[in-house]
PDB file of N, CA and C in Angstrom:
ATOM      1  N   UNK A   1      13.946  17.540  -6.834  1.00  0.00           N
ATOM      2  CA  UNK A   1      13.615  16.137  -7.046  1.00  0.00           C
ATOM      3  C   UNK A   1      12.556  15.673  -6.047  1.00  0.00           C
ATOM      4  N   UNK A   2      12.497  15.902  -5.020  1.00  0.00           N
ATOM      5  CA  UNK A   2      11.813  15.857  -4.049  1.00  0.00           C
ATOM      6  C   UNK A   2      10.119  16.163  -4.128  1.00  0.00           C
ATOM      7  N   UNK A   3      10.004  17.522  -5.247  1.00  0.00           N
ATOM      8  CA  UNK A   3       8.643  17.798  -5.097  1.00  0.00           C
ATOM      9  C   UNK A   3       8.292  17.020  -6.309  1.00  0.00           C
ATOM     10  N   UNK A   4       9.229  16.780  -7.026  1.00  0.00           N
ATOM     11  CA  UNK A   4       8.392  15.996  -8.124  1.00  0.00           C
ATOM     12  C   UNK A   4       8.421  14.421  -7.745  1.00  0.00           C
ATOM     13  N   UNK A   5       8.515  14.194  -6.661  1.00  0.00           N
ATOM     14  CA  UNK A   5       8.238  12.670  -6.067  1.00  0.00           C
ATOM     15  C   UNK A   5       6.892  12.805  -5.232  1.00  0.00           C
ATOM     16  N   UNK A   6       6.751  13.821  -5.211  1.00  0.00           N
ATOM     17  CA  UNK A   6       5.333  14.021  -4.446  1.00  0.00           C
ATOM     18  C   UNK A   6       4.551  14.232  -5.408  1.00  0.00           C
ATOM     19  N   UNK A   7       4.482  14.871  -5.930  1.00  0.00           N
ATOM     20  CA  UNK A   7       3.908  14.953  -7.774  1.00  0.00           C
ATOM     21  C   UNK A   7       3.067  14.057  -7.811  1.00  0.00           C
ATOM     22  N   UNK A   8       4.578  13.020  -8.036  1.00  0.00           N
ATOM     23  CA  UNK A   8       3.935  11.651  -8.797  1.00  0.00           C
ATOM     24  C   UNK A   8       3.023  11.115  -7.644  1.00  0.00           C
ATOM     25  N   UNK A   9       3.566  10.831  -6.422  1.00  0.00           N
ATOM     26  CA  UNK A   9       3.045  10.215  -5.553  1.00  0.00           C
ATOM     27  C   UNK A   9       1.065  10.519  -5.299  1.00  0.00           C
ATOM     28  N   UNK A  10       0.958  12.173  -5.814  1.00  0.00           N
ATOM     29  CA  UNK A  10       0.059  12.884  -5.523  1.00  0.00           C
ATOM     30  C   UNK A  10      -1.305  12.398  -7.171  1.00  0.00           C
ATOM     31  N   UNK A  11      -0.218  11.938  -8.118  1.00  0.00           N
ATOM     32  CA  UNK A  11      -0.928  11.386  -9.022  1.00  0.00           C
ATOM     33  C   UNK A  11      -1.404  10.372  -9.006  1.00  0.00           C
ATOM     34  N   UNK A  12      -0.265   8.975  -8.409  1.00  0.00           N
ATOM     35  CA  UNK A  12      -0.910   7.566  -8.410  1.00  0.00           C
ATOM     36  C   UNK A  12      -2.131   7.555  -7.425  1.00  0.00           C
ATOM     37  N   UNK A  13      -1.844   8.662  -6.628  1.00  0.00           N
ATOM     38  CA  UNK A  13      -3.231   8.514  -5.262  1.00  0.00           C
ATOM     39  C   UNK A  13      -4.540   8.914  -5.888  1.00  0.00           C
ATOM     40  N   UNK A  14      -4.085   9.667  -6.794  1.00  0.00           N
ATOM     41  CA  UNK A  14      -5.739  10.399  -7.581  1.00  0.00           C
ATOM     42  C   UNK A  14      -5.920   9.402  -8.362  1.00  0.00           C
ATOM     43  N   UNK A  15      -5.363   8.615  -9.019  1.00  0.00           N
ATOM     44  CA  UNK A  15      -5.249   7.029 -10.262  1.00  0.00           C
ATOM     45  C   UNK A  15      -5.827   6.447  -9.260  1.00  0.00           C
ATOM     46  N   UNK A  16      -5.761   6.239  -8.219  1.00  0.00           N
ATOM     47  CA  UNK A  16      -5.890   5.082  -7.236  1.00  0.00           C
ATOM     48  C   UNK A  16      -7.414   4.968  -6.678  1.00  0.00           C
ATOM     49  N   UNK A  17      -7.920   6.373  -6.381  1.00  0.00           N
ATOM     50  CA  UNK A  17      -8.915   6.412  -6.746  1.00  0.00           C
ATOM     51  C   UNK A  17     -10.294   6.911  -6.920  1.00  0.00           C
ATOM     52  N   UNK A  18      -9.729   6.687  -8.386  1.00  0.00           N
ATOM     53  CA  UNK A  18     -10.431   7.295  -9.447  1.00  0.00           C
ATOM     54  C   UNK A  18     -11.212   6.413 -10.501  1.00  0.00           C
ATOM     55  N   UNK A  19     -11.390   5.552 -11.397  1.00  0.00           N
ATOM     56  CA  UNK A  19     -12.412   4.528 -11.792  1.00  0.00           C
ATOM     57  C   UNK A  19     -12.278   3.447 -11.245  1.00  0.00           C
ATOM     58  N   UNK A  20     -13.515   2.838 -11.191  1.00  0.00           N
ATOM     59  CA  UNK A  20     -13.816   1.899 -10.420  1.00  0.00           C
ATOM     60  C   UNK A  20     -13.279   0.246 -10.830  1.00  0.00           C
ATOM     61  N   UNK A  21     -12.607   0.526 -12.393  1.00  0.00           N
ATOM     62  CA  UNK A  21     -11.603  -0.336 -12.920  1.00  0.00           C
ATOM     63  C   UNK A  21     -10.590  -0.459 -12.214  1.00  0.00           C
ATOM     64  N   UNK A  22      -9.860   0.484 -12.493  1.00  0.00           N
ATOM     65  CA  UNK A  22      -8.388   0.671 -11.361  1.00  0.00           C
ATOM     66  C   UNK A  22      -8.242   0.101 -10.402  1.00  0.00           C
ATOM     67  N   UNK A  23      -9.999   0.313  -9.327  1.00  0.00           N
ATOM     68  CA  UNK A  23      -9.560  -0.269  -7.988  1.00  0.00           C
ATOM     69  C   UNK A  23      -9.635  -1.619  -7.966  1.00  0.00           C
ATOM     70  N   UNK A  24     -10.294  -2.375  -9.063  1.00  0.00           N
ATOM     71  CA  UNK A  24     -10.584  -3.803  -9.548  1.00  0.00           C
ATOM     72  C   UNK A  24      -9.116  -4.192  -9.809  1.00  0.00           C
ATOM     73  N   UNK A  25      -8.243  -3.199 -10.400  1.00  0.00           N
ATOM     74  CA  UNK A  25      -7.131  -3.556 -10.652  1.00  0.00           C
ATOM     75  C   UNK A  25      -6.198  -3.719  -9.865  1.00  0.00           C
ATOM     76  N   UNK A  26      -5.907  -2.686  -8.717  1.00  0.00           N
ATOM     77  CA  UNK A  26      -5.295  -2.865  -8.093  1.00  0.00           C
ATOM     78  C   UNK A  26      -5.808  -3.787  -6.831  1.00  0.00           C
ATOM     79  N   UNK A  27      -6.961  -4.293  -7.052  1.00  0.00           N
ATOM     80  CA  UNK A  27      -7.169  -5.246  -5.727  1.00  0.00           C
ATOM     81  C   UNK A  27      -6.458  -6.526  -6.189  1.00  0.00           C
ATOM     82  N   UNK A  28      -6.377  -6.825  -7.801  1.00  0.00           N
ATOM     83  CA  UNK A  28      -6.190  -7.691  -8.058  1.00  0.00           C
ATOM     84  C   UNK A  28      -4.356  -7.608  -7.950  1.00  0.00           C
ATOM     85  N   UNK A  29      -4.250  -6.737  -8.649  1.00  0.00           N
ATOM     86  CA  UNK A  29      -2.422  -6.797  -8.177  1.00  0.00           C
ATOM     87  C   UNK A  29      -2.033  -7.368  -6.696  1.00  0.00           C
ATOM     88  N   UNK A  30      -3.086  -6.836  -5.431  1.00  0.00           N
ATOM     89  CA  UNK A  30      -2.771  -7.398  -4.577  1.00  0.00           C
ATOM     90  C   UNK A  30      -2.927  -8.494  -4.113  1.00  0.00           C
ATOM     91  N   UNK A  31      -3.817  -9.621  -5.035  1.00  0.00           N
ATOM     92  CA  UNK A  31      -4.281 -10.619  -4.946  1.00  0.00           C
ATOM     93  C   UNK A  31      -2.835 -11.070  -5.403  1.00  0.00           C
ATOM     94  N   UNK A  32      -2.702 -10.850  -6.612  1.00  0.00           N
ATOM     95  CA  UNK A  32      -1.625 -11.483  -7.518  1.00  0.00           C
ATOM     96  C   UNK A  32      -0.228 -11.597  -6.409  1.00  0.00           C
ATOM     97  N   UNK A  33      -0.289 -10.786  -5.987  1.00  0.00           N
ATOM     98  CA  UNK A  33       1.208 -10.396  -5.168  1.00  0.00           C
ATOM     99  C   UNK A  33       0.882 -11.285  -3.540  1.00  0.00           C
ATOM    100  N   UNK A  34       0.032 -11.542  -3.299  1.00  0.00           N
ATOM    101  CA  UNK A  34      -0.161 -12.442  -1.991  1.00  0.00           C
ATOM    102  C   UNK A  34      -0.697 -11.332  -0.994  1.00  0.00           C
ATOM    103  N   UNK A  35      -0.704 -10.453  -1.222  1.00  0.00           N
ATOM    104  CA  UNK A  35      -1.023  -9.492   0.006  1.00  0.00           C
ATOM    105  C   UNK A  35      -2.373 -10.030   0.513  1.00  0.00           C
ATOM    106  N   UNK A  36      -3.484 -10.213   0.004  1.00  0.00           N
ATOM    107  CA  UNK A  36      -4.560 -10.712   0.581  1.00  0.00           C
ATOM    108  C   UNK A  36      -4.290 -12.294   1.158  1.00  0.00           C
ATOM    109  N   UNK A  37      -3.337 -12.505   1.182  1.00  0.00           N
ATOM    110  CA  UNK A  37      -3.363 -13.797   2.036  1.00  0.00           C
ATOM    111  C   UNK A  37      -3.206 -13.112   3.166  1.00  0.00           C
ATOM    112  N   UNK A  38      -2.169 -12.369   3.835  1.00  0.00           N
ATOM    113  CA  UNK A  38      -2.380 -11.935   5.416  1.00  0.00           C
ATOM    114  C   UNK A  38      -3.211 -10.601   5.317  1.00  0.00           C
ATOM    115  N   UNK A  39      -3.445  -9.742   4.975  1.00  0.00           N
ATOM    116  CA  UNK A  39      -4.399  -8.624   5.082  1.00  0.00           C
ATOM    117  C   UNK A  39      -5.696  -8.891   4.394  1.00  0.00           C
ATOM    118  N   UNK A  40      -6.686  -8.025   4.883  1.00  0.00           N
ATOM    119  CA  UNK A  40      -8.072  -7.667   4.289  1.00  0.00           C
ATOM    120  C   UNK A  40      -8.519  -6.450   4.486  1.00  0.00           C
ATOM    121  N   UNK A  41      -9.275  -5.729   4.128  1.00  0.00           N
ATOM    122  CA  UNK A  41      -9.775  -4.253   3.432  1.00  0.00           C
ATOM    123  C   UNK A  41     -10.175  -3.849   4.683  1.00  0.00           C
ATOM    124  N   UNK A  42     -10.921  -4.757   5.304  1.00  0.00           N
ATOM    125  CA  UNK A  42     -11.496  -3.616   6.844  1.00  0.00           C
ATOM    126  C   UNK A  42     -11.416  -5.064   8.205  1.00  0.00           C
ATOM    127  N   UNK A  43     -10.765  -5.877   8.128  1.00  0.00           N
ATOM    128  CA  UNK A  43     -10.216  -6.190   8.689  1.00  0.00           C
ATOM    129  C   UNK A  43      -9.230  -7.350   8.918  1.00  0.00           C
ATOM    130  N   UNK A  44      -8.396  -7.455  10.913  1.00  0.00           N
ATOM    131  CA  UNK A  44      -7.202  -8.086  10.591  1.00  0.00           C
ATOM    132  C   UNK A  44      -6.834  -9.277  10.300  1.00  0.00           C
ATOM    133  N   UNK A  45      -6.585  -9.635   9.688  1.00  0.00           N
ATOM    134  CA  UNK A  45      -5.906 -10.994   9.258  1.00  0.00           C
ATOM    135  C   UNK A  45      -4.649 -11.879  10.251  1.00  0.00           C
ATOM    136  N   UNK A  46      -3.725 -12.140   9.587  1.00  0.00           N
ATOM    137  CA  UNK A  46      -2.473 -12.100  10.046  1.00  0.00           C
ATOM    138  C   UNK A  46      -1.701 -10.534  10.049  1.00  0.00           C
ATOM    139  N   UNK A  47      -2.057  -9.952   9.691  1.00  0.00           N
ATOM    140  CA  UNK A  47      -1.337  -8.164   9.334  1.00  0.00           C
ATOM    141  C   UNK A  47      -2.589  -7.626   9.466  1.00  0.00           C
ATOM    142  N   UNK A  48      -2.475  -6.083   9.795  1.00  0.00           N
ATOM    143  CA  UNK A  48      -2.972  -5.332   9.838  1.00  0.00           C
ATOM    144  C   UNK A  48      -4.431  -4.973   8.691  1.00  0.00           C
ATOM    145  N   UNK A  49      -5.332  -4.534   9.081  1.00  0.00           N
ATOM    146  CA  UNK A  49      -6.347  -4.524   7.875  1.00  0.00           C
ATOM    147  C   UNK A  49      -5.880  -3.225   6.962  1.00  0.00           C
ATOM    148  N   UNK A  50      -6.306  -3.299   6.029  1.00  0.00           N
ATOM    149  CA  UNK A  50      -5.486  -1.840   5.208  1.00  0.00           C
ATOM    150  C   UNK A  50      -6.127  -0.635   5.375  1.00  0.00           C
ATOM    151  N   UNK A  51      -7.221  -0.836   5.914  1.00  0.00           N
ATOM    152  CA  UNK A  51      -8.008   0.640   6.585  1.00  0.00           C
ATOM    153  C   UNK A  51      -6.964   1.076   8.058  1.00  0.00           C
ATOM    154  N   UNK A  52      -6.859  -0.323   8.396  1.00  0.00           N
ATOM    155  CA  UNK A  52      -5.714   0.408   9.563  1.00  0.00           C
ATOM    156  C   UNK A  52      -4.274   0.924   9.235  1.00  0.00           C
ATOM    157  N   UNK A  53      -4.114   0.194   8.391  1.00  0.00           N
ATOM    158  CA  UNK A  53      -2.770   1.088   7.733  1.00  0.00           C
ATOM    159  C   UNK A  53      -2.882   2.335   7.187  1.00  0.00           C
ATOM    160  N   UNK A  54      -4.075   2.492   6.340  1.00  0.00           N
ATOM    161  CA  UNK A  54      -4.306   4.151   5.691  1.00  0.00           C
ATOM    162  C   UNK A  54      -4.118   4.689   6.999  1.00  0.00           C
ATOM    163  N   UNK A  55      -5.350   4.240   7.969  1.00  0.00           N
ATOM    164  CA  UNK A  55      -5.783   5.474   9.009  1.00  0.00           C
ATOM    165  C   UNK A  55      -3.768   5.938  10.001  1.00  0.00           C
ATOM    166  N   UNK A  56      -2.939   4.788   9.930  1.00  0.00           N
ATOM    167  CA  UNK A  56      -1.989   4.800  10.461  1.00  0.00           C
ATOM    168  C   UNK A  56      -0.994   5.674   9.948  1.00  0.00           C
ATOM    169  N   UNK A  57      -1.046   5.951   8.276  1.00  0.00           N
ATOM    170  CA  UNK A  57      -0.262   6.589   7.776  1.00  0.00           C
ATOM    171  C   UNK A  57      -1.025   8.099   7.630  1.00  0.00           C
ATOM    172  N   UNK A  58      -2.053   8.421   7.999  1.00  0.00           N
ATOM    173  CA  UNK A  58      -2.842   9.781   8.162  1.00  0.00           C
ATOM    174  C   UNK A  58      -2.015  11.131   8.291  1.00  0.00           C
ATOM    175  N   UNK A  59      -2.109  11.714   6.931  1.00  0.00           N
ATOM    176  CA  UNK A  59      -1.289  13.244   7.429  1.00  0.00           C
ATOM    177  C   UNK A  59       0.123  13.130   7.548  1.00  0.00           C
ATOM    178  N   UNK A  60       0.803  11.703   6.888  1.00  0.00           N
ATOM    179  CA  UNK A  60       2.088  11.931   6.745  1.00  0.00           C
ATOM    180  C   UNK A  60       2.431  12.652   5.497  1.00  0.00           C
ATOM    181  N   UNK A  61       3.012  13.389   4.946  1.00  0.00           N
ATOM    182  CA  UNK A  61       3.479  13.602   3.872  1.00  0.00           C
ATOM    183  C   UNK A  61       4.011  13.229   2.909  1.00  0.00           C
ATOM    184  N   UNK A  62       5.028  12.320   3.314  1.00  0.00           N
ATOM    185  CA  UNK A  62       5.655  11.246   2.324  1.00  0.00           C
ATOM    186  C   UNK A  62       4.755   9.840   2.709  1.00  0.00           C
ATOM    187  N   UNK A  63       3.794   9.492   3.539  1.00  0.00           N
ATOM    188  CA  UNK A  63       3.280   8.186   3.385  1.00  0.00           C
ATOM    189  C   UNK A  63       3.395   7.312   2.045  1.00  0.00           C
ATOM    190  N   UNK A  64       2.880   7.675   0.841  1.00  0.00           N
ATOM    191  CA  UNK A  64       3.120   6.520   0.118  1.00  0.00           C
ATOM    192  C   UNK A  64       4.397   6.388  -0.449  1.00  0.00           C
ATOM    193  N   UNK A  65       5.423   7.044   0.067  1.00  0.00           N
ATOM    194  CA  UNK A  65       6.550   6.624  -0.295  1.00  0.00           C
ATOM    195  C   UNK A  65       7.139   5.820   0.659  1.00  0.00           C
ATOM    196  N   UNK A  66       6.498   5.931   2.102  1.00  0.00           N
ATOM    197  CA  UNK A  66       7.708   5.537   3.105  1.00  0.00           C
ATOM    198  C   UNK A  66       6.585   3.956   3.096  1.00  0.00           C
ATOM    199  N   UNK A  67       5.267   3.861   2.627  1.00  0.00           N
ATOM    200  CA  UNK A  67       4.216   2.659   2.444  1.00  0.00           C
ATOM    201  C   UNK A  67       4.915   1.834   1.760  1.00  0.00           C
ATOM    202  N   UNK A  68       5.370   2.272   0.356  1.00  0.00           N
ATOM    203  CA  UNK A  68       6.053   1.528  -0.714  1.00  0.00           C
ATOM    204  C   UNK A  68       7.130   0.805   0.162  1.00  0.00           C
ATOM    205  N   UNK A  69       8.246   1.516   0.514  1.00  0.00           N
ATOM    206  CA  UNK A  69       9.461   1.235   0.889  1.00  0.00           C
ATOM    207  C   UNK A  69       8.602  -0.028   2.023  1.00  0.00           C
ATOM    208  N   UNK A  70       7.902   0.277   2.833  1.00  0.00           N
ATOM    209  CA  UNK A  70       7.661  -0.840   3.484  1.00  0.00           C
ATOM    210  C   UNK A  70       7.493  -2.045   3.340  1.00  0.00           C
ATOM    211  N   UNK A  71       6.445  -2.030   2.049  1.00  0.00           N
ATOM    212  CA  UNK A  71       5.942  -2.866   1.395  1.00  0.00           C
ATOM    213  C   UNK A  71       7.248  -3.817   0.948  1.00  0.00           C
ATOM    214  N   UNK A  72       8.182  -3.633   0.013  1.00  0.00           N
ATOM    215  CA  UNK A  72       9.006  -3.649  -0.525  1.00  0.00           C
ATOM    216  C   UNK A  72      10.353  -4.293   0.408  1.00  0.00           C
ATOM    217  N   UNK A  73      10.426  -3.486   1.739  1.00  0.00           N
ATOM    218  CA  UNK A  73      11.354  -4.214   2.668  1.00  0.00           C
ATOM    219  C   UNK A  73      10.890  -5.187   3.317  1.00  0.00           C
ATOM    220  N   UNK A  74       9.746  -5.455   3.645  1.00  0.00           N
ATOM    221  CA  UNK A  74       9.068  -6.197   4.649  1.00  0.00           C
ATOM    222  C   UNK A  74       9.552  -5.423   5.997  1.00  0.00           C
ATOM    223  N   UNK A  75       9.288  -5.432   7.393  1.00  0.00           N
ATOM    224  CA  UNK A  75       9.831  -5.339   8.645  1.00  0.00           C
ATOM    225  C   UNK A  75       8.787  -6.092   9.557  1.00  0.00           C
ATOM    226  N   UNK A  76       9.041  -5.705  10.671  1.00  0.00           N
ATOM    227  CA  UNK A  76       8.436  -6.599  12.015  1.00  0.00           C
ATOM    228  C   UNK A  76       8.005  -5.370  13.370  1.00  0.00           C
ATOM    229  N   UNK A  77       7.643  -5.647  13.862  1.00  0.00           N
ATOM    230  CA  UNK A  77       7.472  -4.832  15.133  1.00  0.00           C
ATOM    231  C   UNK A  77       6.513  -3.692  14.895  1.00  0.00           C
ATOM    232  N   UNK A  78       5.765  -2.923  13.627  1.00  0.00           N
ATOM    233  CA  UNK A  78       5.304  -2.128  13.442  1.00  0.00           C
ATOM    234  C   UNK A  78       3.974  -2.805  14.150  1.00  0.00           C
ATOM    235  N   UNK A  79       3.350  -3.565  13.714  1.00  0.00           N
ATOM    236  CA  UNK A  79       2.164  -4.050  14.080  1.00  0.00           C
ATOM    237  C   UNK A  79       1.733  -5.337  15.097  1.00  0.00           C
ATOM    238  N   UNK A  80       3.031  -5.660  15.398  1.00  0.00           N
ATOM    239  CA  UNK A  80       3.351  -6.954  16.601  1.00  0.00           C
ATOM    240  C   UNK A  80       3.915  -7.798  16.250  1.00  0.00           C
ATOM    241  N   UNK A  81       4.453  -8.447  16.757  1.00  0.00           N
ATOM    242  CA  UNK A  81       5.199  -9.683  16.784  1.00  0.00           C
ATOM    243  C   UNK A  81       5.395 -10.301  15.374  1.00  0.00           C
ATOM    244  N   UNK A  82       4.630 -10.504  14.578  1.00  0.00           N
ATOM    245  CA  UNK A  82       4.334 -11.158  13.044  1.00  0.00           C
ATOM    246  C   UNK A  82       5.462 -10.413  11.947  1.00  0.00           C
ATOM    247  N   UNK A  83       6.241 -11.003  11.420  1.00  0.00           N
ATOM    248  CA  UNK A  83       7.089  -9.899  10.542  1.00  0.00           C
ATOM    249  C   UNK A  83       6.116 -10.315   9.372  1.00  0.00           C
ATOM    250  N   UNK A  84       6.580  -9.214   8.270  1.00  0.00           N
ATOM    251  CA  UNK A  84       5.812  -8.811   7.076  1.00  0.00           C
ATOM    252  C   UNK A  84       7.074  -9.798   6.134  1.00  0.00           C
ATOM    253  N   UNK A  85       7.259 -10.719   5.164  1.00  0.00           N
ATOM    254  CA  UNK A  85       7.874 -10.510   4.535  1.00  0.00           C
ATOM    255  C   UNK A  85       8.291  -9.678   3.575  1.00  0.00           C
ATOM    256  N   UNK A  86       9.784  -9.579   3.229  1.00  0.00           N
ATOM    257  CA  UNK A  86       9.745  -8.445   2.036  1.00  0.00           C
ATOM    258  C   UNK A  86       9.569  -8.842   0.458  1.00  0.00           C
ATOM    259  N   UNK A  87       8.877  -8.109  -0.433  1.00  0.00           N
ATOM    260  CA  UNK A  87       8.428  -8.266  -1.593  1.00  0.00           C
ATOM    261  C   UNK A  87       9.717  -7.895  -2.850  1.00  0.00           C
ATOM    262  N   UNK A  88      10.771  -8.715  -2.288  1.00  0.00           N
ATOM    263  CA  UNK A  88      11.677  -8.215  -3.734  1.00  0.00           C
ATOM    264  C   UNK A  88      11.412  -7.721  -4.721  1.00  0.00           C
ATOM    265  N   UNK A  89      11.002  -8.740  -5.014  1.00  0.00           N
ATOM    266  CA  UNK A  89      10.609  -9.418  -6.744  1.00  0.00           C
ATOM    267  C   UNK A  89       9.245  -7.822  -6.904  1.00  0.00           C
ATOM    268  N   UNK A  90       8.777  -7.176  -6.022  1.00  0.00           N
ATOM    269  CA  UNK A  90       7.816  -6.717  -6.568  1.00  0.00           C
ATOM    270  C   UNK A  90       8.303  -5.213  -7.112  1.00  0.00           C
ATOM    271  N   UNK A  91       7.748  -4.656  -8.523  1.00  0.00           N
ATOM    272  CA  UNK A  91       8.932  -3.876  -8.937  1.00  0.00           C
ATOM    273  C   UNK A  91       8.252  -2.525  -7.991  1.00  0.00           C
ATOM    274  N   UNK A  92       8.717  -1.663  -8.307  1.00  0.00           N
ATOM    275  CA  UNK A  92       8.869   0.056  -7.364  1.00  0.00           C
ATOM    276  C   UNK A  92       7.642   0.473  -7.835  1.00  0.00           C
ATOM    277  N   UNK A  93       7.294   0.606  -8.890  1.00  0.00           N
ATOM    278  CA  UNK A  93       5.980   1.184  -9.621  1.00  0.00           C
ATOM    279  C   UNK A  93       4.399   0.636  -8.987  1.00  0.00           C
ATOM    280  N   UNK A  94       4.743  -0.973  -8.812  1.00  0.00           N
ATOM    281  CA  UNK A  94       3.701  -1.784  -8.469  1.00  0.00           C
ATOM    282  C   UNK A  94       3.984  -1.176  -6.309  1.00  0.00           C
ATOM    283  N   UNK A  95       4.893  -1.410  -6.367  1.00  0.00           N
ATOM    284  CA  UNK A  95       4.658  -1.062  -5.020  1.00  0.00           C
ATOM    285  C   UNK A  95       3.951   0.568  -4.513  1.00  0.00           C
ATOM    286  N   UNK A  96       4.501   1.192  -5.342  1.00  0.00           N
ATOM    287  CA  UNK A  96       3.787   2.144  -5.498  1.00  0.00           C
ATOM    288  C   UNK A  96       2.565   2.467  -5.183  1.00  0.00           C
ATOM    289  N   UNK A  97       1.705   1.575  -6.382  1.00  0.00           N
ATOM    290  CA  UNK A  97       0.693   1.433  -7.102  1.00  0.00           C
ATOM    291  C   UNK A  97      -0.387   1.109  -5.781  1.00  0.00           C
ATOM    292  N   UNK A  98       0.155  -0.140  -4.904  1.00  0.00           N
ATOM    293  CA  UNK A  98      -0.544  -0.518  -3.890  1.00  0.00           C
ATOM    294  C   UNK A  98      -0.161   0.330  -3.075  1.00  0.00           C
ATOM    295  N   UNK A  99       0.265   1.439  -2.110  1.00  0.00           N
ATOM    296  CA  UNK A  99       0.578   1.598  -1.722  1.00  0.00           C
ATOM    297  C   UNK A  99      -0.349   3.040  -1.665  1.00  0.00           C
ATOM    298  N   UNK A 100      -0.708   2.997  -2.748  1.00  0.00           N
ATOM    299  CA  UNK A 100      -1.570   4.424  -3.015  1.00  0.00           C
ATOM    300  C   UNK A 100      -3.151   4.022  -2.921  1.00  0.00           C
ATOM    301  N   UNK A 101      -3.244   2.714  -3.156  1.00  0.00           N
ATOM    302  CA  UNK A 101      -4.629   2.096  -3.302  1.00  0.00           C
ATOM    303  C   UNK A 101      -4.572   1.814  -1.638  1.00  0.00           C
ATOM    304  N   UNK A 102      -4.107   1.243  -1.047  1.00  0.00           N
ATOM    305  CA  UNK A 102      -4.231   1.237   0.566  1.00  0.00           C
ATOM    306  C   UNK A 102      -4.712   2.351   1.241  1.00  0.00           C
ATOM    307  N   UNK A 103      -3.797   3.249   0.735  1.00  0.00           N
ATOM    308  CA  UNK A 103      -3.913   5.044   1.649  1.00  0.00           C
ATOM    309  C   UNK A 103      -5.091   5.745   1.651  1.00  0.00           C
ATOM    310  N   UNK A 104      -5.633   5.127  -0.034  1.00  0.00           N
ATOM    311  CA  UNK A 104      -7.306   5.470  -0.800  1.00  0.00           C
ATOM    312  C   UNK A 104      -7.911   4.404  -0.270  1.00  0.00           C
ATOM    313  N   UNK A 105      -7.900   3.973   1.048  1.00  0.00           N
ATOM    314  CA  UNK A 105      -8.797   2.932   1.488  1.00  0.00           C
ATOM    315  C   UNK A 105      -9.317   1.714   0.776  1.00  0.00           C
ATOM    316  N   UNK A 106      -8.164   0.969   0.065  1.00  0.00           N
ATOM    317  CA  UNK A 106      -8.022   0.004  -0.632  1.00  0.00           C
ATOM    318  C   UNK A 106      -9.885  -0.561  -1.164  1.00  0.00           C
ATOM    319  N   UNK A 107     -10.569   0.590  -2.335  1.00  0.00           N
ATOM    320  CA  UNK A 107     -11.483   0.430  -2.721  1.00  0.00           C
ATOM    321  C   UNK A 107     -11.553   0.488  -3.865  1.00  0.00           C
TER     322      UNK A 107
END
């Protein structure tokens, strides 16, 4: 089960990017979802810029899974003082989705 979570994971990252629609798309998911209210593409906001998050998750193996889960829980202390809220409401797929577009240098 395990390698086929990397699989997938190894697919949404090649989806992610790969036409230049997609990344229109998924910038906009993150619009839709509020993420661009505290982050921006190359730099920090209230949160981290998402180039600093790719470069942060560099050479993990499970990164966009343990990205998602982040996304998804919200936490605090990773990046200072500021907690992240967590994204209930946002479903697993979509978290995903961003999560793979971040790692691909949210372009």
């Amino acid at each position: 089960m395990k390698h086929w979570k990397s699989w997938l994971g190894g697919v949404a990252l090649v989806a992610a990017m790969g036409a230049p629609g997609m990344a229109s798309a998924n910038q906009a998911l993150a619009q839709k979802n509020a993420c661009m209210a505290c982050h921006a593409i190359d730099k920090k906001l209230v949160g981290p810029a998402f180039g600093d998050i790719a470069r942060k998750y560099t050479g993990q193996a499970d990164a966009q899974a343990q990205l998602a889960k982040s996304i998804k829980a919200g936490g605090a202390g990773k990046w200072g003082p500021i907690p992240m809220p967590a994204q209930a409401a946002l479903s697993q797929a979509d978290a995903g989705t961003l999560a793979a577009w971040i790692l691909a240098g949210a372009q």
